[in-house]
Protein backbone atom coordinates (compact mmCIF):
# COMPACT_ATOMS: atom_id res chain seq x y z
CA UNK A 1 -31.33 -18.34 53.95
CA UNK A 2 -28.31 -17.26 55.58
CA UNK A 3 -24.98 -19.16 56.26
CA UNK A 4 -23.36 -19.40 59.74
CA UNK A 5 -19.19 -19.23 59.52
CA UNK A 6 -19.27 -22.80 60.47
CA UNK A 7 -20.84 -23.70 57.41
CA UNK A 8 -18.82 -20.89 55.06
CA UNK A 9 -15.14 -22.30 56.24
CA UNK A 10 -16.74 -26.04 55.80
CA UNK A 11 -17.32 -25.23 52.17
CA UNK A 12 -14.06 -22.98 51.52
CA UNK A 13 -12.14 -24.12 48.30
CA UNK A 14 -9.11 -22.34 48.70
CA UNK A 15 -6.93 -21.39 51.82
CA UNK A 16 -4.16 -18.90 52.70
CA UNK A 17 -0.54 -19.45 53.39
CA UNK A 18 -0.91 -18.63 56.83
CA UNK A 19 -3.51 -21.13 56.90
CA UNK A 20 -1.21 -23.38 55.25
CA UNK A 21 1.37 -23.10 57.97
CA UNK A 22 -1.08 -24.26 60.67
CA UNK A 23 -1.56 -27.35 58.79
CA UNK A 24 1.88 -28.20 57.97
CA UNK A 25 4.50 -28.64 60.47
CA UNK A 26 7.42 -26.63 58.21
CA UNK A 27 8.66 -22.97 58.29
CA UNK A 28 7.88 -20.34 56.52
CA UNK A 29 11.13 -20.59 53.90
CA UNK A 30 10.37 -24.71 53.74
CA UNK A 31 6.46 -23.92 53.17
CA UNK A 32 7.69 -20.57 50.16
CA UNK A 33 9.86 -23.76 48.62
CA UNK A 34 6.95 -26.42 48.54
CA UNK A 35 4.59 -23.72 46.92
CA UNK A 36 6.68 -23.15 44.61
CA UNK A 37 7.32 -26.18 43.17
CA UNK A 38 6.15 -26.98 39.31
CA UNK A 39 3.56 -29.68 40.74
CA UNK A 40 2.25 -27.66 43.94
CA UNK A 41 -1.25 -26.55 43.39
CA UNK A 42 -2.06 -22.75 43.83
CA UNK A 43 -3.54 -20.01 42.57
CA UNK A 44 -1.66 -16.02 42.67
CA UNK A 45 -3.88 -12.94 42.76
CA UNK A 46 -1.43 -10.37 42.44
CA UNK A 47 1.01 -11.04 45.32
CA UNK A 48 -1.55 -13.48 46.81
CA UNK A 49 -0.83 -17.32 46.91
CA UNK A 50 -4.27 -19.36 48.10
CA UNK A 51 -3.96 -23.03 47.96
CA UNK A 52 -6.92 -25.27 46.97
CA UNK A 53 -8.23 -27.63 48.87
CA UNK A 54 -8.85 -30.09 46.87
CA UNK A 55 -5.32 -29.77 45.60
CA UNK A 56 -4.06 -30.34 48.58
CA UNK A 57 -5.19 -32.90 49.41
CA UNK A 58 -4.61 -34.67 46.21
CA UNK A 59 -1.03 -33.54 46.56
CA UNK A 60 -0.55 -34.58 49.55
CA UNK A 61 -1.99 -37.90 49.14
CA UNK A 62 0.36 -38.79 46.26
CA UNK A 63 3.46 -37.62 48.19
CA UNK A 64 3.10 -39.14 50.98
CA UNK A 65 5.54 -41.74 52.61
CA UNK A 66 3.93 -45.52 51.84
């Protein structure tokens, strides 16, 4: 059984920075800082950052203005 894209980005774990960027509204230097933060989750491969989801999400939940 083969996937359709559709169903491969709806089950993608991690994303990119540029991907990142779309979702955020900061720039590039503000989005470098955030990532780089202690209690930012990501993952480096190499020179690669990808950001998990999941981590995210969590992230963004428990930062967020109340």
């Amino acid at each position: 059984m083969t996937m359709s894209l559709v169903q491969v980005e709806n089950q993608r774990k991690c994303i990119t920075m540029k991907e990142l960027a779309e979702i955020l509204p900061l720039g590039r230097n503000s989005l470098y800082k955030l990532v780089g933060r202690d209690d930012f989750p990501k993952l480096t491969v190499g020179k690669k950052i990808l950001v998990p989801v999941a981590g995210l999400d969590k992230f963004l939940a428990e930062n967020s203005l109340k």
